[in-house]
N, C-alpha and C. Protein backbone atom coordinates (compact mmCIF):
# COMPACT_ATOMS: atom_id res chain seq x y z
N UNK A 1 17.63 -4.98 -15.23
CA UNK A 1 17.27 -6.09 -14.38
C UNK A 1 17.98 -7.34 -14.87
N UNK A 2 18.44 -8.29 -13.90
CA UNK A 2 19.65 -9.00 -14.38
C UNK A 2 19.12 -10.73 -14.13
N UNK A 3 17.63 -10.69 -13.31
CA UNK A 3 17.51 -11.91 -12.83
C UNK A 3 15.70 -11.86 -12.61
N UNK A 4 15.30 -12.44 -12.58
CA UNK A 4 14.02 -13.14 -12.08
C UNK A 4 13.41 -12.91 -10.80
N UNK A 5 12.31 -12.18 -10.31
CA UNK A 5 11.91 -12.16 -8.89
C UNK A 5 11.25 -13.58 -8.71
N UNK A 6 11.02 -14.06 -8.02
CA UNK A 6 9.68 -15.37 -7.53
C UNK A 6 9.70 -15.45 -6.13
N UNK A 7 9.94 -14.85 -5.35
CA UNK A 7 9.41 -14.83 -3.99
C UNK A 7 8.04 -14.01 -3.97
N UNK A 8 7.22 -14.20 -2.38
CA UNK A 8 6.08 -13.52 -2.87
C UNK A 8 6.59 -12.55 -1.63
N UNK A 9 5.83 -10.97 -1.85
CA UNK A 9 5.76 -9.75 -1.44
C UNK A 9 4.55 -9.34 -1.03
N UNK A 10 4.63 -8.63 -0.17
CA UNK A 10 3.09 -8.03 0.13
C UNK A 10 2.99 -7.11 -1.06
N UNK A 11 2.04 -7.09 -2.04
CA UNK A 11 1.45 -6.54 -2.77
C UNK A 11 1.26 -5.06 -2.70
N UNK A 12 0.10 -5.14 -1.61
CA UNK A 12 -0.39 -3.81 -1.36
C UNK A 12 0.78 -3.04 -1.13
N UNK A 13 1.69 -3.22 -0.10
CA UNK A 13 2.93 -2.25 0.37
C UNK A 13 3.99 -1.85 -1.08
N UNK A 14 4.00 -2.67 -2.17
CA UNK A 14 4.53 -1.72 -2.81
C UNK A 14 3.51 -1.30 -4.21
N UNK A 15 1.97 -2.12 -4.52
CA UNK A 15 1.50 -1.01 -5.59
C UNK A 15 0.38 0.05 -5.03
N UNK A 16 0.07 -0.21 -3.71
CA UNK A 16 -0.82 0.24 -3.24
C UNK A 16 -0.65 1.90 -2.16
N UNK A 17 0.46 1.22 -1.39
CA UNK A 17 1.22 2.17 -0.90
C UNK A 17 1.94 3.48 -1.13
N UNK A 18 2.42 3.91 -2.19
CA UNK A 18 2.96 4.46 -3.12
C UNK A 18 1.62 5.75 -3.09
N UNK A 19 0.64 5.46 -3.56
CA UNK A 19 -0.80 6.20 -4.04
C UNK A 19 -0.89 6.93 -3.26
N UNK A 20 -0.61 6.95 -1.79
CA UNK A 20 -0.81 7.85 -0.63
C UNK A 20 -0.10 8.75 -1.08
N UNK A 21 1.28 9.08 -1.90
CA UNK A 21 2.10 10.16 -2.35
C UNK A 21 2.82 10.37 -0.44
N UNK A 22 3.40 9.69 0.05
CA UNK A 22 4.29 9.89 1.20
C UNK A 22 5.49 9.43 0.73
N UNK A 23 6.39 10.62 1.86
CA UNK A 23 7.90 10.42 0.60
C UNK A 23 8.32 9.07 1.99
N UNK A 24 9.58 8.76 1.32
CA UNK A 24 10.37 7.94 2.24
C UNK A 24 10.86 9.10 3.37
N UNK A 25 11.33 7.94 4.24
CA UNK A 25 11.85 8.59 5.34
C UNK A 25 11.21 9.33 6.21
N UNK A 26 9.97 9.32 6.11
CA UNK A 26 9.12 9.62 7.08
C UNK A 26 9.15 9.24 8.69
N UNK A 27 8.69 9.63 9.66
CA UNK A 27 9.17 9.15 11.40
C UNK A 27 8.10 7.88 11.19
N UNK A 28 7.11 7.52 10.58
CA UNK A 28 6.16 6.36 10.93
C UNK A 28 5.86 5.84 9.46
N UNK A 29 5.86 4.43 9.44
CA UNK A 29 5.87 3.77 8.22
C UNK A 29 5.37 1.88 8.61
N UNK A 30 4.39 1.69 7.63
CA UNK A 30 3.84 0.84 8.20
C UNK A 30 4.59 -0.71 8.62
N UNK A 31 3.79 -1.16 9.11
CA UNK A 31 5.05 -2.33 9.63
C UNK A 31 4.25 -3.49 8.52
N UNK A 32 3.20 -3.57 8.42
CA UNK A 32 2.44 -3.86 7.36
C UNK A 32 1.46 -3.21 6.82
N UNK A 33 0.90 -4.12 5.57
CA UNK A 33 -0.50 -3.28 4.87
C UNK A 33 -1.39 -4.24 4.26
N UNK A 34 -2.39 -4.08 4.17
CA UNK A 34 -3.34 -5.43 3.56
C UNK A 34 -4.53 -4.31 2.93
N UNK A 35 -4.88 -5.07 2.31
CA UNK A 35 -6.44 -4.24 0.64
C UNK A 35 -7.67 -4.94 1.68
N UNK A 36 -7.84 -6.02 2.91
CA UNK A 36 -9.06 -6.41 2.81
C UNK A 36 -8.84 -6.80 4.34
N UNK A 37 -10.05 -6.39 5.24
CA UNK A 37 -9.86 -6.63 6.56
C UNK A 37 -11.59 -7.42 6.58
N UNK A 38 -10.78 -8.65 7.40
CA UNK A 38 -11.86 -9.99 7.24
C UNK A 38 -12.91 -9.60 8.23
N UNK A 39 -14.08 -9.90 7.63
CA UNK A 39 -15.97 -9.23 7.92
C UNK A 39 -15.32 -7.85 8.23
N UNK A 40 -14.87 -7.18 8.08
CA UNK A 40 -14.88 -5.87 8.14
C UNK A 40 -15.14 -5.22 6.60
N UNK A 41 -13.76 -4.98 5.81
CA UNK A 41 -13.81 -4.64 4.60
C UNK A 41 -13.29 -5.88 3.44
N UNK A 42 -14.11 -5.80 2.13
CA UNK A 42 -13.70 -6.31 1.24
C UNK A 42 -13.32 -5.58 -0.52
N UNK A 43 -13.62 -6.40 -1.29
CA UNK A 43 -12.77 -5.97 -2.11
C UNK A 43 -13.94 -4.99 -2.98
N UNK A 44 -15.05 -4.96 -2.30
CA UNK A 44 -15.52 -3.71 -3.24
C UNK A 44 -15.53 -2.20 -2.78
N UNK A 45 -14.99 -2.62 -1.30
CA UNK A 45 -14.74 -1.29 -0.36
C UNK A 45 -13.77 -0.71 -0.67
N UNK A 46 -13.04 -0.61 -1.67
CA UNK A 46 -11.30 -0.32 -2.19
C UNK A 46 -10.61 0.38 -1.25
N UNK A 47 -10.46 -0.13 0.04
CA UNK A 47 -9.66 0.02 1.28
C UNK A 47 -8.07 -0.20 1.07
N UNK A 48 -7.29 0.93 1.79
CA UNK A 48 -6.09 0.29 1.59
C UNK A 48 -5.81 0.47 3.74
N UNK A 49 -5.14 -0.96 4.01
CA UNK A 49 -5.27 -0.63 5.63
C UNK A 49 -3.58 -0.52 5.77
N UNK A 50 -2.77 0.20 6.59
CA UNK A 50 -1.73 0.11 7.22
C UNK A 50 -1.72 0.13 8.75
N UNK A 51 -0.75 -0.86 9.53
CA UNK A 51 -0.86 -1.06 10.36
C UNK A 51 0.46 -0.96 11.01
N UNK A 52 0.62 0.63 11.82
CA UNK A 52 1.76 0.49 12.65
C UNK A 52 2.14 0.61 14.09
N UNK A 53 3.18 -0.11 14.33
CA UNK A 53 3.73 -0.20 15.89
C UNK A 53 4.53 0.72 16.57
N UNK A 54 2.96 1.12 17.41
CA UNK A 54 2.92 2.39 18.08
C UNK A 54 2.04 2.51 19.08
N UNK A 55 2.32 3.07 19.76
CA UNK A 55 1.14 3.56 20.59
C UNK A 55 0.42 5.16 20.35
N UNK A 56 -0.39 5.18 20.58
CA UNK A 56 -1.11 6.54 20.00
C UNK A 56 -0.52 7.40 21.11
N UNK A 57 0.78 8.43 20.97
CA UNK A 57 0.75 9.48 21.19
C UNK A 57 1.34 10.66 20.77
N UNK A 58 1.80 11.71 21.48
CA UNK A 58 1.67 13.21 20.47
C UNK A 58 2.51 12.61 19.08
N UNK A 59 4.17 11.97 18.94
CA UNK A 59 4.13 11.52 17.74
C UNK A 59 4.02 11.35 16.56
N UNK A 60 3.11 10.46 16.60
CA UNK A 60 2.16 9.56 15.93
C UNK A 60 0.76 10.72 15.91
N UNK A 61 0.31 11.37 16.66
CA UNK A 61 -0.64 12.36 16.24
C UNK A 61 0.15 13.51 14.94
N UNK A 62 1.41 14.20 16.00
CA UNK A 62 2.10 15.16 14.89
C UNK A 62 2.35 14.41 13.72
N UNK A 63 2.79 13.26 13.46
CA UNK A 63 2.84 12.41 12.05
C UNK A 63 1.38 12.62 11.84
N UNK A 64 0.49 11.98 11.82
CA UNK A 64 -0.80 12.16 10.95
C UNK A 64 -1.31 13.81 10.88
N UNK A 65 -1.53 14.66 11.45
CA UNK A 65 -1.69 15.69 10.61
C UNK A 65 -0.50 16.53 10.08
N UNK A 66 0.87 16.28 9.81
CA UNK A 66 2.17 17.21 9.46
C UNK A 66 1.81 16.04 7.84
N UNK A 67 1.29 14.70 7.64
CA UNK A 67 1.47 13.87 6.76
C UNK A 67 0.59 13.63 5.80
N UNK A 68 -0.72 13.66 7.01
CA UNK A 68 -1.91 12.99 6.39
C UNK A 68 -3.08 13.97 6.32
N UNK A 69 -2.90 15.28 6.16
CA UNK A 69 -3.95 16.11 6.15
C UNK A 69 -5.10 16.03 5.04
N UNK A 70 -4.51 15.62 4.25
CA UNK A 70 -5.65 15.82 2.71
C UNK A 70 -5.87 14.56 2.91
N UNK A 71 -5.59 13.26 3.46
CA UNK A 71 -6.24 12.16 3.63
C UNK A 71 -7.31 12.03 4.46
N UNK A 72 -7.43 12.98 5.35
CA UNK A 72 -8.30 12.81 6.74
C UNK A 72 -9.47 12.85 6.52
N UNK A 73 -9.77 13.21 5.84
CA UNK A 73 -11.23 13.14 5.20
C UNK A 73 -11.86 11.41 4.61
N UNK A 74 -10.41 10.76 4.13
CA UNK A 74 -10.75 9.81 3.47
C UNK A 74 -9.73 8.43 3.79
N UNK A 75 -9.88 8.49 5.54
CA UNK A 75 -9.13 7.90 6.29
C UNK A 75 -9.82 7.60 7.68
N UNK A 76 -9.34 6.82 7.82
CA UNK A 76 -10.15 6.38 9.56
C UNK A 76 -9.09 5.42 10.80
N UNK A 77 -9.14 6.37 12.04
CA UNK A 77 -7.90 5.64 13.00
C UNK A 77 -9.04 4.66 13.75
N UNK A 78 -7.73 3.77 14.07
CA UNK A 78 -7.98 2.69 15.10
C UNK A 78 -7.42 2.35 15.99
N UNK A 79 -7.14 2.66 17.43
CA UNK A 79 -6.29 2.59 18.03
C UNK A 79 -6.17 0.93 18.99
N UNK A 80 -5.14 0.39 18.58
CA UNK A 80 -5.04 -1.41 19.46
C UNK A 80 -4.48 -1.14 20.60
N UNK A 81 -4.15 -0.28 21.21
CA UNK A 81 -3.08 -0.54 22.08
C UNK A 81 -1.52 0.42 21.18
N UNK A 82 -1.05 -1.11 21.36
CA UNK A 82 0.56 -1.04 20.83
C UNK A 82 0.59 -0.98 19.54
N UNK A 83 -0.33 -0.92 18.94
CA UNK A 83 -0.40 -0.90 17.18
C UNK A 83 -1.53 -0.23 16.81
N UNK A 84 -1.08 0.99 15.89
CA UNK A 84 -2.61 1.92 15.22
C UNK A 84 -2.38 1.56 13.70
N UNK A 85 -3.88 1.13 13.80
CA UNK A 85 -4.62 1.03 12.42
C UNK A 85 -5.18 2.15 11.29
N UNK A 86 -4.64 2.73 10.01
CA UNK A 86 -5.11 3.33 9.98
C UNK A 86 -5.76 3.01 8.10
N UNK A 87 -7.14 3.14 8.15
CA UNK A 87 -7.56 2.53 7.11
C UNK A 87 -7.84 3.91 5.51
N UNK A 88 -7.31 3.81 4.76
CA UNK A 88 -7.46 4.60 3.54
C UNK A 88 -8.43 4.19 2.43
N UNK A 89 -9.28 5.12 2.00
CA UNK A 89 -10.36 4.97 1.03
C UNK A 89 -9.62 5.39 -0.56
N UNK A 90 -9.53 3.80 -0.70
CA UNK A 90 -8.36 4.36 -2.19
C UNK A 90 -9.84 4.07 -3.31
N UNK A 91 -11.18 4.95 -3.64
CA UNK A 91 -12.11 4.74 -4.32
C UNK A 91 -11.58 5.60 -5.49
N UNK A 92 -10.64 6.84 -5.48
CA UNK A 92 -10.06 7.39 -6.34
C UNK A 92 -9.26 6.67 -7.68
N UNK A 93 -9.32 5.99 -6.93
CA UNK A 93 -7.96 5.16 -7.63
C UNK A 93 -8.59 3.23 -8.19
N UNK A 94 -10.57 3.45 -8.66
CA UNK A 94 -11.06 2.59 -8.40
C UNK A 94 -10.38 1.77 -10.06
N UNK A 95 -10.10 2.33 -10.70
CA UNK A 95 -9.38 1.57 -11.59
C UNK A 95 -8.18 0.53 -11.43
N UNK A 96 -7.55 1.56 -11.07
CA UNK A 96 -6.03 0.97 -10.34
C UNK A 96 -6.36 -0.05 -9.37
N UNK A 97 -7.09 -0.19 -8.41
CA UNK A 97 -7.23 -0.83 -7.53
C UNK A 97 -7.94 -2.02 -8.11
N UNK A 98 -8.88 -2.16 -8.81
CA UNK A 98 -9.24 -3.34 -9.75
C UNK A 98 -7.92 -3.78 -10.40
N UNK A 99 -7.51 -3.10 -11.02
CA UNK A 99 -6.24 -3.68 -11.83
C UNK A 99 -5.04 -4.61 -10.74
N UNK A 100 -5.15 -4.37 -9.67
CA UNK A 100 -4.16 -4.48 -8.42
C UNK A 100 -4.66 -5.98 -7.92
N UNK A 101 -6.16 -6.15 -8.03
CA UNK A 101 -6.87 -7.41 -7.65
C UNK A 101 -6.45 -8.30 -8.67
N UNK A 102 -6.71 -8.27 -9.82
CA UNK A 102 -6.27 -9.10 -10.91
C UNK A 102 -5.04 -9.09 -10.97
N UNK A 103 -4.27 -8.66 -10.74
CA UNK A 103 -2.59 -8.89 -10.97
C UNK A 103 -2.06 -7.99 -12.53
N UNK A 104 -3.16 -7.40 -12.74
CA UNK A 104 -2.54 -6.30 -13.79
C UNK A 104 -1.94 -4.88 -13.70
N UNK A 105 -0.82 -4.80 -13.19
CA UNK A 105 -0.17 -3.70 -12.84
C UNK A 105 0.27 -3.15 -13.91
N UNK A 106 0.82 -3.52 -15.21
CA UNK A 106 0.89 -3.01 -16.49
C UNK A 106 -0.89 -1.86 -16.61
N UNK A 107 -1.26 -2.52 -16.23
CA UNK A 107 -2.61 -1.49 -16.62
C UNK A 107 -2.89 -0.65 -15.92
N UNK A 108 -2.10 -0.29 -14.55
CA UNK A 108 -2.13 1.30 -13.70
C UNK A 108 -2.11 2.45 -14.54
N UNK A 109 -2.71 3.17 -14.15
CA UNK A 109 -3.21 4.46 -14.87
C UNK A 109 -1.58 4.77 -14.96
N UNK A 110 -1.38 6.31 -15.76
CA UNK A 110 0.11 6.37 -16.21
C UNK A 110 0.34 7.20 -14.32
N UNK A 111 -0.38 8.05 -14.42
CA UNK A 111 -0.31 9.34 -12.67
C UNK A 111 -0.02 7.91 -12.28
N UNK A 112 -0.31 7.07 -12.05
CA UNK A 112 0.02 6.05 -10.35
C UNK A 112 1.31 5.22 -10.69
N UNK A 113 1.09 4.85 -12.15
CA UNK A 113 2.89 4.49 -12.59
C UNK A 113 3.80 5.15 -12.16
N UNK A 114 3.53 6.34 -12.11
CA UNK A 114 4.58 7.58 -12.06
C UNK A 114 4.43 7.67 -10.65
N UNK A 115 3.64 7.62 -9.59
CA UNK A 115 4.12 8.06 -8.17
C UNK A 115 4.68 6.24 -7.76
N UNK A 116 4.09 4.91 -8.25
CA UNK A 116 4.64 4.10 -7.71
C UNK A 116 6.70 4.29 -7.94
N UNK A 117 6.79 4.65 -9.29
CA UNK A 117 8.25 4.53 -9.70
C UNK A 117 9.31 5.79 -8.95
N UNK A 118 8.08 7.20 -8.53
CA UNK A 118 8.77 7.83 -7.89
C UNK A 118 9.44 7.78 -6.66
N UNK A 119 8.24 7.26 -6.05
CA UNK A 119 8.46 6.18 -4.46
C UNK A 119 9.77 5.32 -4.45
N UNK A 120 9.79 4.30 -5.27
CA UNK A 120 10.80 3.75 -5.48
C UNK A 120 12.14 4.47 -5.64
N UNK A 121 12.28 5.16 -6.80
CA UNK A 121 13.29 6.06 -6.80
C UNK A 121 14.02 5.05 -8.86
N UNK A 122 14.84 5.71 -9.25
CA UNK A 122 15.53 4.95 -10.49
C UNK A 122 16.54 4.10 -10.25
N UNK A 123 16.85 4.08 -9.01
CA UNK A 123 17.70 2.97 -9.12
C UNK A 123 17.78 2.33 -7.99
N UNK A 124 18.85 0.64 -8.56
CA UNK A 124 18.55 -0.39 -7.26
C UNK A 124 18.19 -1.36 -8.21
N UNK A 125 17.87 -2.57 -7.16
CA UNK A 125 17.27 -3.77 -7.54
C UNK A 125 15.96 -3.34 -7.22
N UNK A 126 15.39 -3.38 -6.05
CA UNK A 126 13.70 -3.44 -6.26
C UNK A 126 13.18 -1.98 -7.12
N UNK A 127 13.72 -1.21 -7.12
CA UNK A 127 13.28 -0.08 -8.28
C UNK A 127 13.36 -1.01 -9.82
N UNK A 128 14.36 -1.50 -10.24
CA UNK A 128 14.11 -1.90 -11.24
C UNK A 128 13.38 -3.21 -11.41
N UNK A 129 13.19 -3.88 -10.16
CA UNK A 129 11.93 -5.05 -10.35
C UNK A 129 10.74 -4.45 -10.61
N UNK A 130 10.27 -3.48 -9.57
CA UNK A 130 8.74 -2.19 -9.83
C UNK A 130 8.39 -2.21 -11.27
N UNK A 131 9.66 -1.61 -11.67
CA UNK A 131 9.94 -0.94 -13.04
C UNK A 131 9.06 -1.90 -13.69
N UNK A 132 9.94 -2.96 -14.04
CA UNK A 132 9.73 -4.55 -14.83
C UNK A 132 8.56 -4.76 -14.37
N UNK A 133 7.44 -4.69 -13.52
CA UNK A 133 5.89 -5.41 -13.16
C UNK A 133 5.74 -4.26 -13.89
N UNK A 134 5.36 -3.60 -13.91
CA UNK A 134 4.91 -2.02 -13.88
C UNK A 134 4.81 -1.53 -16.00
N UNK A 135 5.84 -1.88 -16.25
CA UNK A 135 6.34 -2.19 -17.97
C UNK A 135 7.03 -3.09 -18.38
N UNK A 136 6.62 -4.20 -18.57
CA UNK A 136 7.31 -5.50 -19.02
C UNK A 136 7.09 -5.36 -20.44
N UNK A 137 8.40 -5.62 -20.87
CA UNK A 137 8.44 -5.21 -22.47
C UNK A 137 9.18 -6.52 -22.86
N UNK A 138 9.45 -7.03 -24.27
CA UNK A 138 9.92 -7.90 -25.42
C UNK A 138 11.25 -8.88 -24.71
N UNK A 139 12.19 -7.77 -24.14
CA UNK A 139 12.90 -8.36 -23.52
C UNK A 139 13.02 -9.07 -21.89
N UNK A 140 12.32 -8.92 -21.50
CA UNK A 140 11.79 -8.95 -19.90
C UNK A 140 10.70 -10.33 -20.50
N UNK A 141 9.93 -10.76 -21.47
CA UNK A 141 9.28 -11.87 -21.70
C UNK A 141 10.46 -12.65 -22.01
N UNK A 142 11.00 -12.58 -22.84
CA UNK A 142 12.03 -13.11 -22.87
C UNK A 142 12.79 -14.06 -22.24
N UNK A 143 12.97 -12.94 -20.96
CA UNK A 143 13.75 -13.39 -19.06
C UNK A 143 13.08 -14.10 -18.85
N UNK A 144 12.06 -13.88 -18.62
CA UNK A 144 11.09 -15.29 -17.87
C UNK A 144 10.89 -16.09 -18.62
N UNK A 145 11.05 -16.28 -20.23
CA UNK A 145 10.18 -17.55 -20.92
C UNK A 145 11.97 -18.25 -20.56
N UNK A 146 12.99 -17.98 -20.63
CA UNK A 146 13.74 -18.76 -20.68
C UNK A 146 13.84 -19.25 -19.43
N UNK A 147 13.74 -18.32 -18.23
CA UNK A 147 13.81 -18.74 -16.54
C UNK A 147 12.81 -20.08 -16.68
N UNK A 148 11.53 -19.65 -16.95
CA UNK A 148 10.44 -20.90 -16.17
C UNK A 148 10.25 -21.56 -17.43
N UNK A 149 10.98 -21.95 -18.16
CA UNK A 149 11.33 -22.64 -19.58
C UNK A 149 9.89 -23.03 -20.20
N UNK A 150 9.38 -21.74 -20.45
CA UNK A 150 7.90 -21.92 -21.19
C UNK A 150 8.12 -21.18 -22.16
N UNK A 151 7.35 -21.71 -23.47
CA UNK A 151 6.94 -20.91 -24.95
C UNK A 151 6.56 -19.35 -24.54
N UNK A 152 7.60 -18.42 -25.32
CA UNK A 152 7.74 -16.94 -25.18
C UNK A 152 5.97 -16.57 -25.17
N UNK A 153 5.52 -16.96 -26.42
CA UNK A 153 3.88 -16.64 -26.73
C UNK A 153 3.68 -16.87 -25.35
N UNK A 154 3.43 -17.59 -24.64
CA UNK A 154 2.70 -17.63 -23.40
C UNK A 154 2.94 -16.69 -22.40
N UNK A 155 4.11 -16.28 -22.07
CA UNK A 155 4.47 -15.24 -21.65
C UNK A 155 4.10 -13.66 -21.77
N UNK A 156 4.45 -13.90 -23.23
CA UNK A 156 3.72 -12.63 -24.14
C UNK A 156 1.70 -12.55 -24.25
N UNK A 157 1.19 -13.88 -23.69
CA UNK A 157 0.02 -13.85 -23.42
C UNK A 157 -0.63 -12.98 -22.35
N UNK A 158 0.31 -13.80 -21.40
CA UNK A 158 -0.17 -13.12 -19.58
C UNK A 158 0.46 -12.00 -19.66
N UNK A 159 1.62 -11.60 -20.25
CA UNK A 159 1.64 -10.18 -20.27
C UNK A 159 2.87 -10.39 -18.69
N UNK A 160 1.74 -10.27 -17.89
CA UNK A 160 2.15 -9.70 -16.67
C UNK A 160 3.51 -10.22 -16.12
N UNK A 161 4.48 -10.04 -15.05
CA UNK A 161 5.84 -10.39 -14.83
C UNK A 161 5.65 -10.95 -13.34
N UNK A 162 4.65 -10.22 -12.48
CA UNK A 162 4.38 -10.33 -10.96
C UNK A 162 3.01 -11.05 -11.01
N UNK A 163 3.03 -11.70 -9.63
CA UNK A 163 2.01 -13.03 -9.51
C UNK A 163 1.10 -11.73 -8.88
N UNK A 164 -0.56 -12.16 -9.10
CA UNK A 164 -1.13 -11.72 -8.61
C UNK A 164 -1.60 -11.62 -6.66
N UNK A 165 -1.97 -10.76 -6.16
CA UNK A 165 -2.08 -10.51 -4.55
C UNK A 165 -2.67 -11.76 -4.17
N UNK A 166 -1.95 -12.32 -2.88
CA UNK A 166 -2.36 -13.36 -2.25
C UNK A 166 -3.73 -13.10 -1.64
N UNK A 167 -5.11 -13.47 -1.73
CA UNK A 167 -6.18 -12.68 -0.49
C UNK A 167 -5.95 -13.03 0.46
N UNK A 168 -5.47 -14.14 0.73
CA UNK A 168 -5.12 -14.58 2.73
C UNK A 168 -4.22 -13.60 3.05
N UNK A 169 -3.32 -13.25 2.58
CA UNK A 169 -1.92 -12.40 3.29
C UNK A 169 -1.88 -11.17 3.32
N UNK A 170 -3.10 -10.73 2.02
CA UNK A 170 -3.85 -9.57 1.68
C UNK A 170 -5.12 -9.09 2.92
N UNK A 171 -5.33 -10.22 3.37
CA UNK A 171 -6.47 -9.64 4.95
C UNK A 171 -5.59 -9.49 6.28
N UNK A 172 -6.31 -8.25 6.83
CA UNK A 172 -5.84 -7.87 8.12
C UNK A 172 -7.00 -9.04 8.66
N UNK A 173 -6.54 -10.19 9.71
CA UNK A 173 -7.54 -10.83 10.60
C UNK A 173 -7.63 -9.83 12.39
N UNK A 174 -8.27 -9.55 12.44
CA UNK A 174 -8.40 -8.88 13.67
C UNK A 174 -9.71 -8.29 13.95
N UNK A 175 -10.63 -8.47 15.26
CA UNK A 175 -11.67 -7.94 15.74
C UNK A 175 -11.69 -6.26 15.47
N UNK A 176 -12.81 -6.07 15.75
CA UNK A 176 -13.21 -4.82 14.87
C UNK A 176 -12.86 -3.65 15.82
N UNK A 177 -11.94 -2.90 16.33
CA UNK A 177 -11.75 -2.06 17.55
C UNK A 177 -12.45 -0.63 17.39
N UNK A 178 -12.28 0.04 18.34
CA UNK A 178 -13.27 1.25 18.54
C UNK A 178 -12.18 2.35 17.54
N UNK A 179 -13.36 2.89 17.08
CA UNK A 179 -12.37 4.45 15.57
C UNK A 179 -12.09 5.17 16.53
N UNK A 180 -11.23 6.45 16.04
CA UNK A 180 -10.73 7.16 17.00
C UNK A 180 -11.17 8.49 15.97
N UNK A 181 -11.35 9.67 16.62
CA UNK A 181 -11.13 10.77 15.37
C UNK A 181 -10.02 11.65 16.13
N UNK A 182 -9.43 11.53 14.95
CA UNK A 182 -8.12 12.30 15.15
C UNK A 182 -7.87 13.66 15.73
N UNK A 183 -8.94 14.19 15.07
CA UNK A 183 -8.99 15.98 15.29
C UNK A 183 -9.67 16.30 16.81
N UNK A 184 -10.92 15.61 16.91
CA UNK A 184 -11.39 15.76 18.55
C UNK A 184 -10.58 14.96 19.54
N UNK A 185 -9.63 14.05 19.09
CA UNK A 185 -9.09 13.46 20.28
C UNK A 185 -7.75 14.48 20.61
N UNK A 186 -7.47 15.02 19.52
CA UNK A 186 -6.20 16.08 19.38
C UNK A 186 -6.51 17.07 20.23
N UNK A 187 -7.74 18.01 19.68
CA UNK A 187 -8.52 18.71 20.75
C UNK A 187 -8.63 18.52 22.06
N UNK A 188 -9.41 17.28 22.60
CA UNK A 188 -9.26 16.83 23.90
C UNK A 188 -7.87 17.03 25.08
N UNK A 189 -6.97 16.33 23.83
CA UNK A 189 -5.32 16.72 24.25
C UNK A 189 -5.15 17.66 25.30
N UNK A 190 -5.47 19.11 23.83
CA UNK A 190 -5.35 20.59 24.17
C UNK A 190 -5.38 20.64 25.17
N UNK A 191 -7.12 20.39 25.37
CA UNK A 191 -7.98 20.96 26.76
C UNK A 191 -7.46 20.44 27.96
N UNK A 192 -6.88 18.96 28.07
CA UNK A 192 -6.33 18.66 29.29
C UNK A 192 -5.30 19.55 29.06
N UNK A 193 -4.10 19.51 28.60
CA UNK A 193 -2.73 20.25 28.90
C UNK A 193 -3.33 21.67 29.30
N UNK A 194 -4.52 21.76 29.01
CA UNK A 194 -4.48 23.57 29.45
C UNK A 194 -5.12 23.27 30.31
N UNK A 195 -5.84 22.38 31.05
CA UNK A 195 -6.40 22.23 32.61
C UNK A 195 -5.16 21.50 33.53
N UNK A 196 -3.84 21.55 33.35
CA UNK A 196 -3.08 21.06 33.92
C UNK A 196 -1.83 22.35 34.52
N UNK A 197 -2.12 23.05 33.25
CA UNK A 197 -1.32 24.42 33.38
C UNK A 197 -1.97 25.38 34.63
């Protein structure tokens, strides 16, 4: 790593995202993602929400069960229209996900280090920024005490390299829409196409 990040990032989309274990290149990928959907879910619900632009059909159905089968249990659709919501119960991962609120990503369990860095891939610039939040070591304090021209100790205090999750940018704002279940609406499908035949 050759330089300093300081822009801000959606959070969730790259430590949160990753945990689902979905490879790249998938046909559907979220257009965003947020940890906290306002009076709906908060931060003790350890929700992870993605939200993509789509309309619910076959698709977007064949993507969620060819993708999301072992999630379905611990997942819930929402259909807007032109954009499906689909909300993940990351309670597995209730460590990590505390650690994710505080801005301590050095403290991800080692399993979620290892699928965030796999996601990423070894190389690149944002693979090796990941890297650097993820294990900031002697020399990486270093980078930053000289970048934001502060005493190394202080650096070496907070430890951390990445600013902690914004909560405003971190909430989905949106009215509460009707769930969908995936498997009986799939079903339903069936039954029309075979009352059409």
């Amino acid at each position: 790593m050759r330089g300093v990040y300081t822009e801000y990032f959606q959070k969730s989309k790259v430590f949160l995202y990753p945990l689902l274990r979905l490879k790249k290149g998938i046909d559907f990928v979220p257009v965003e993602t947020y940890c906290f959907w306002d009076e709906v879910y908060d931060h003790s619900d350890y929700k992870f929400i993605c939200v993509y632009k789509t309309k619910l059909n076959e698709a977007f159905i064949k993507f969620q069960l060819d993708h999301l089968p072992l999630l379905h249990t611990r997942m819930e659709h929402h259909d807007l229209g032109d954009e499906q919501i689909i909300v993940f119960d990351l309670s597995d991962y209730k460590h990590d996900y505390e650690k994710f609120l505080e801005g301590r990503y050095s403290a991800f369990g080692i399993d979620s280090k290892i699928a965030i860095l796999d996601f990423f891939g070894g190389q690149g610039r944002i693979s090796s920024y990941v890297k650097s939040f993820l294990t900031p070591d002697e020399d990486l304090h270093k980078l930053y005490a000289e970048y934001f021209n502060v005493d190394l100790e202080l650096i070496e205090h907070v430890h951390e390299l990445c600013s902690k999750p914004d909560a405003i940018k971190e909430t989905l704002y949106y009215s509460y829409p009707m769930k969908i279940d995936l498997y009986n609406f799939k079903k339903s499908l069936s039954l029309e196409n075979k009352d059409q035949l």
